[in-house]
Protein backbone atom coordinates (compact mmCIF):
# COMPACT_ATOMS: atom_id res chain seq x y z
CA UNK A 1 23.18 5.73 -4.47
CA UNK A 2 23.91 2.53 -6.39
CA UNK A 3 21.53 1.57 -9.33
CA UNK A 4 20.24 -1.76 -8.69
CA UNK A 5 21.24 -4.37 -11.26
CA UNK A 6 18.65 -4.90 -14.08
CA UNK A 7 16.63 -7.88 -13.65
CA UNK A 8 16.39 -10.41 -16.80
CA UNK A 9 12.56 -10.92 -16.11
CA UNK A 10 10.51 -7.42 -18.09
CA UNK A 11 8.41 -6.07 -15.55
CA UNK A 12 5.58 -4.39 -17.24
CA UNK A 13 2.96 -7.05 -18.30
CA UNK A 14 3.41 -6.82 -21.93
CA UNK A 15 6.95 -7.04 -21.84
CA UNK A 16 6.51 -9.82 -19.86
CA UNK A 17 3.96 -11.69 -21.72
CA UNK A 18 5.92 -11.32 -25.02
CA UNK A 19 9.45 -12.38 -23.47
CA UNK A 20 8.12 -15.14 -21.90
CA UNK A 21 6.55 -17.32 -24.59
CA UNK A 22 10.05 -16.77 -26.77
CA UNK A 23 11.60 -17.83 -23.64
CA UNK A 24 9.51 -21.31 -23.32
CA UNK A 25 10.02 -21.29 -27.03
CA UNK A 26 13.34 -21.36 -27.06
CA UNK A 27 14.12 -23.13 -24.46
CA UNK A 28 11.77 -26.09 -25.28
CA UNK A 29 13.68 -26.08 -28.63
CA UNK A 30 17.03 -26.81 -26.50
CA UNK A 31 16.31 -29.41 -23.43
CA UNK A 32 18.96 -31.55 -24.01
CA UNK A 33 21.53 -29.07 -23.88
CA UNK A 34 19.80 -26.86 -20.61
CA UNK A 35 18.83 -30.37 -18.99
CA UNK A 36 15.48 -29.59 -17.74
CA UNK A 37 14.39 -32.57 -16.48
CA UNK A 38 10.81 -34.23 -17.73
CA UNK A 39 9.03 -33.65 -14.85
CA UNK A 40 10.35 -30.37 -14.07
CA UNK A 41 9.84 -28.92 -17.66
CA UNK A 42 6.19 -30.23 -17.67
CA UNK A 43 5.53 -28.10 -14.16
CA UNK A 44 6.99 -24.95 -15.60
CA UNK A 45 4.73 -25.15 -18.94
CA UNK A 46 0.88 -26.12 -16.83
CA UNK A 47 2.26 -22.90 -15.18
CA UNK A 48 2.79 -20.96 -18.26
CA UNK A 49 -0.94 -22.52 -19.90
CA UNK A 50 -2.57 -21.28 -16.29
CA UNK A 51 -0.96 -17.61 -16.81
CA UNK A 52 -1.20 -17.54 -20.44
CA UNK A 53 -4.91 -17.78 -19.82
CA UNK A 54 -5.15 -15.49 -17.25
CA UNK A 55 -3.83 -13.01 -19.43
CA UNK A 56 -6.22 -13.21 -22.03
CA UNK A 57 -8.80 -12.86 -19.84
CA UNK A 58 -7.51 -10.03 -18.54
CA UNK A 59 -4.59 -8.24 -20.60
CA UNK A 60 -3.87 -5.04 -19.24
CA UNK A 61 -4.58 -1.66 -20.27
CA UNK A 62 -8.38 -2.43 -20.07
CA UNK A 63 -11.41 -2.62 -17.41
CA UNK A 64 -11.82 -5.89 -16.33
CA UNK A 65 -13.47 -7.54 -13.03
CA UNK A 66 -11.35 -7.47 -10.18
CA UNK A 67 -10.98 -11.20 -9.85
CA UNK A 68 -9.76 -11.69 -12.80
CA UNK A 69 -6.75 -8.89 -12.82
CA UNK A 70 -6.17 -10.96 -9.62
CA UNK A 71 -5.88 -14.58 -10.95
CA UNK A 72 -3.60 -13.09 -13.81
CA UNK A 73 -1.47 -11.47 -11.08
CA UNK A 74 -1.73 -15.12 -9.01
CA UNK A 75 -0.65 -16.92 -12.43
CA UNK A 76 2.55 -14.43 -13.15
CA UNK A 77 3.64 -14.64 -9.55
CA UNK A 78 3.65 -18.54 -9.45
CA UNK A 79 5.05 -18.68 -13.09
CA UNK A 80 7.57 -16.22 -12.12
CA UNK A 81 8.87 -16.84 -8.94
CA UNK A 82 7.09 -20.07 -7.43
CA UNK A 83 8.70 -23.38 -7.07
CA UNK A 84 9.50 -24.85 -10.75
CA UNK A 85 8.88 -21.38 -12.49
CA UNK A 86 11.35 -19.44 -14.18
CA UNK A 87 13.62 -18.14 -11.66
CA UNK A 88 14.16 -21.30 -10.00
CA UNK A 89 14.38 -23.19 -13.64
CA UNK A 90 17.15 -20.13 -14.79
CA UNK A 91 18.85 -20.81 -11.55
CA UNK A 92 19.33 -24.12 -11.63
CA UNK A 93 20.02 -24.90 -15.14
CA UNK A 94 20.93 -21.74 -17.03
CA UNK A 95 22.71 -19.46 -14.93
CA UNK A 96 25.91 -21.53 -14.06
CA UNK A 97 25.20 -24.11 -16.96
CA UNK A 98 28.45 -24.08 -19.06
CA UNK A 99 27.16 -26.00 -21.93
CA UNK A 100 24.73 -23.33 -22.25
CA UNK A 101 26.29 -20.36 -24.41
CA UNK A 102 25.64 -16.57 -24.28
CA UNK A 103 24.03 -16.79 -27.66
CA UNK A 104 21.60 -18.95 -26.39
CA UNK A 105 21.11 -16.95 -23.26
CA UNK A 106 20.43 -14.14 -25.58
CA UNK A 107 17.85 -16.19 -27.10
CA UNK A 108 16.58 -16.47 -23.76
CA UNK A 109 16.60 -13.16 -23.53
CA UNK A 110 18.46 -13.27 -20.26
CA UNK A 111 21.22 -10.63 -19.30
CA UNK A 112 24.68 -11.58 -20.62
CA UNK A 113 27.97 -9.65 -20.32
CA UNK A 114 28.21 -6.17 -21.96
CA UNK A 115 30.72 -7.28 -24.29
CA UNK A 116 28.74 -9.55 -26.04
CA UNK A 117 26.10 -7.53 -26.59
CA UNK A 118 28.08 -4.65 -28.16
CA UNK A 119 26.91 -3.48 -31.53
CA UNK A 120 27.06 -1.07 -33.65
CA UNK A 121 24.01 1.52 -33.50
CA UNK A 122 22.06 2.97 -35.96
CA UNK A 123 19.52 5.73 -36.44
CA UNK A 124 16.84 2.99 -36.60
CA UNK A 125 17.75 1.44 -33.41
CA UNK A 126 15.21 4.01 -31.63
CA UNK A 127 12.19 5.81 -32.66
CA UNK A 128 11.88 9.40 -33.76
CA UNK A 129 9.31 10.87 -31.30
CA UNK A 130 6.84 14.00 -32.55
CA UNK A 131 3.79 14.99 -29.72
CA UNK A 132 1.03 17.34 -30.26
CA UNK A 133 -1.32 18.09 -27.72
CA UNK A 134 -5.29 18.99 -30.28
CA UNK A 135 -7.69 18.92 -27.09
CA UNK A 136 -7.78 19.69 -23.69
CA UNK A 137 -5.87 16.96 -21.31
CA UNK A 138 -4.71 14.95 -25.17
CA UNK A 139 -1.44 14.18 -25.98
CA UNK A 140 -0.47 12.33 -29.84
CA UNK A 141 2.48 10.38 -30.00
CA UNK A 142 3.82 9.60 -33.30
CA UNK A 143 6.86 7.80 -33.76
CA UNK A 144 8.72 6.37 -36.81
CA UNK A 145 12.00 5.09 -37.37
CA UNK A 146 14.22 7.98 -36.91
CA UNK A 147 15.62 8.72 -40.72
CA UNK A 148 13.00 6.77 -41.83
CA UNK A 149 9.37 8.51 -42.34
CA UNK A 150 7.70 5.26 -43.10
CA UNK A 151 9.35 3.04 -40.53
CA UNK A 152 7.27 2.23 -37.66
CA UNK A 153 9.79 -0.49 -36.38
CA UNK A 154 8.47 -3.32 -37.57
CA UNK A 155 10.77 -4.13 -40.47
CA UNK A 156 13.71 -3.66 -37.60
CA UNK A 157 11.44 -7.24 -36.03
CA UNK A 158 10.30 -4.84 -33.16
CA UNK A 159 6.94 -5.16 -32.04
CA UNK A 160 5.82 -2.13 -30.18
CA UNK A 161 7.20 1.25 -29.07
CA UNK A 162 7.61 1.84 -25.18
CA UNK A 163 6.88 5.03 -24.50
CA UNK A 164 7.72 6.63 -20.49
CA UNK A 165 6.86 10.59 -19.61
CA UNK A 166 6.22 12.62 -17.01
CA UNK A 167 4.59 15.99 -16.62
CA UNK A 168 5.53 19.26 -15.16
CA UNK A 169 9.04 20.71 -14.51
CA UNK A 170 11.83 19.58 -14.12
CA UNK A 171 12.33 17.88 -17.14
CA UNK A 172 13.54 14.39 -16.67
CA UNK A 173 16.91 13.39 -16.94
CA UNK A 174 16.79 9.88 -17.95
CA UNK A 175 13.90 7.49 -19.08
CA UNK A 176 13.81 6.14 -15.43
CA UNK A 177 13.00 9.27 -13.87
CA UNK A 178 9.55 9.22 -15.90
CA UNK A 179 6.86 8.22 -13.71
CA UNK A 180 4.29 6.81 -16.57
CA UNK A 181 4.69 4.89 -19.75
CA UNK A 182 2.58 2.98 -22.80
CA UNK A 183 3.31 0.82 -25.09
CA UNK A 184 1.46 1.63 -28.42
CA UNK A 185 1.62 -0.70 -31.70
CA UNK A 186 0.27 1.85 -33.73
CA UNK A 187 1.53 5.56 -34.72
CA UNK A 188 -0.26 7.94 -34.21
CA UNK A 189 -1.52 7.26 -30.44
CA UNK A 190 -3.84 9.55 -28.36
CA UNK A 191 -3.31 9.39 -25.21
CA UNK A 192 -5.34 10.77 -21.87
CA UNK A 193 -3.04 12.46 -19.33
CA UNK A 194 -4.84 15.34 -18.03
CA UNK A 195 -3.05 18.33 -16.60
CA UNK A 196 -3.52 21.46 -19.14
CA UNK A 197 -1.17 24.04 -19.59
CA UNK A 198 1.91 21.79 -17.83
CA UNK A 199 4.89 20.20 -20.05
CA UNK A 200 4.80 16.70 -20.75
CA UNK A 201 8.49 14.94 -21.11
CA UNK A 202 9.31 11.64 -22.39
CA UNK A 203 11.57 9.42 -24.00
CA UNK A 204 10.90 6.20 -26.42
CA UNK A 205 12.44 2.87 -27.02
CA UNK A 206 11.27 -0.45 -29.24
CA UNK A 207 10.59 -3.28 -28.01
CA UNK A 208 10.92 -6.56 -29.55
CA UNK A 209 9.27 -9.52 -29.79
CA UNK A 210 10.81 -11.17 -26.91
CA UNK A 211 10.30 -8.29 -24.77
CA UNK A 212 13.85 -6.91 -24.99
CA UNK A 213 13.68 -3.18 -25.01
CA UNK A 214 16.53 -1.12 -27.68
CA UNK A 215 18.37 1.90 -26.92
CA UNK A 216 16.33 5.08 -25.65
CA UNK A 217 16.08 8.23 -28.50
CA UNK A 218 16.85 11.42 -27.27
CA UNK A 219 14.09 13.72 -25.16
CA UNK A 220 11.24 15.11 -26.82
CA UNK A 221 8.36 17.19 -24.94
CA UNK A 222 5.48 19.81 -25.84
CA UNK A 223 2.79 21.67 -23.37
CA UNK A 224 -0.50 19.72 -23.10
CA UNK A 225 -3.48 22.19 -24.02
């Protein structure tokens, strides 16, 4: 089966948030060269104000009334996809845009090719995972900049550590075969996820402040009590 291409929009809503005020940021800092027209660039930020205040309203990973999870879903989807959002704007003046370079398109934080995004990695580039399951259905996560015991990421510019796992055998291969995830500022984080006496697997990235996730650390997993 073929993997389907990574999209350039983040998918899970804090990603999402995060990479798109850097990419209204950025982009507002280079019209001229994009060419987003006036009228077109002042549809594609009422959208942004309309989601950005659904969100506070109702930022996920909380309880919150129904109608409100809804208007922030309403907001993304328009902001998103809907006439003048983003993926019409990237479309039409990004994507094919010569004048527009692959550093700013990084900037963006939209995909570029593989080449210019090849670096040199480091231990730091991913965090150093340790879980410990103290009561019943509990797992702590702490994570620190592997080589690093006082690193939490944030001196790297990252802004949160994205965390996916699944429970109960077989372990998972990759980070996409994990069926849940969080995305924790802090380290330690305690975590509900029920299921005593099974394995819990997972794997870790950072994530930055645009919403561009790093490289994925290695496997870690313990038995929840």
């Amino acid at each position: 089966m073929i993997k389907k291409a990574e999209d350039f929009i983040p998918h899970p809503e804090v990603q999402f948030f995060l990479w798109q005020g850097t990419f209204i940021t950025v982009a507002g800092a280079n019209l001229a060269i994009i060419g987003i027209p006036a009228a077109k660039w002042n549809v594609l930020t009422a959208l942004q104000t309309t989601y950005q205040n659904a969100y506070v309203i109702a930022p996920p990973h909380g309880d919150h009334k129904k109608s409100d999870v809804k208007a922030r879903n309403d907001a993304r989807k328009a902001f998103e996809s809907g006439p003048g959002g983003i993926r019409k704007t990237v479309a039409q003046y990004i994507a094919k845009n010569d004048a527009v370079t692959a550093k700013l398109k990084v900037q963006l934080g939209l995909h570029v090719p593989d080449a210019t995004l090849t670096m040199a990695r480091t231990a730091g580039d991913c965090p150093d995972v340790q879980v410990k399951s103290n009561t019943p259905g509990t797992m702590t996560f702490n994570f620190k900049e592997a080589g690093n015991p006082k690193g939490r990421g944030k001196e790297a510019g990252m802004h949160h550590s994205l965390i996916q796992y699944s429970m109960g055998e077989p372990a998972p291969a990759t980070a996409d075969d994990c069926i849940k995830h969080i995305e924790p500022q802090r380290s330690p984080h305690t975590e509900i996820v029920g299921n005593s006496g099974k394995h819990l697997y997972g794997f870790a990235c950072w994530v930055d402040t645009r919403g561009k996730k790093g490289p994925w650390g290695t496997i870690f997993s313990a038995i929840i009590t």
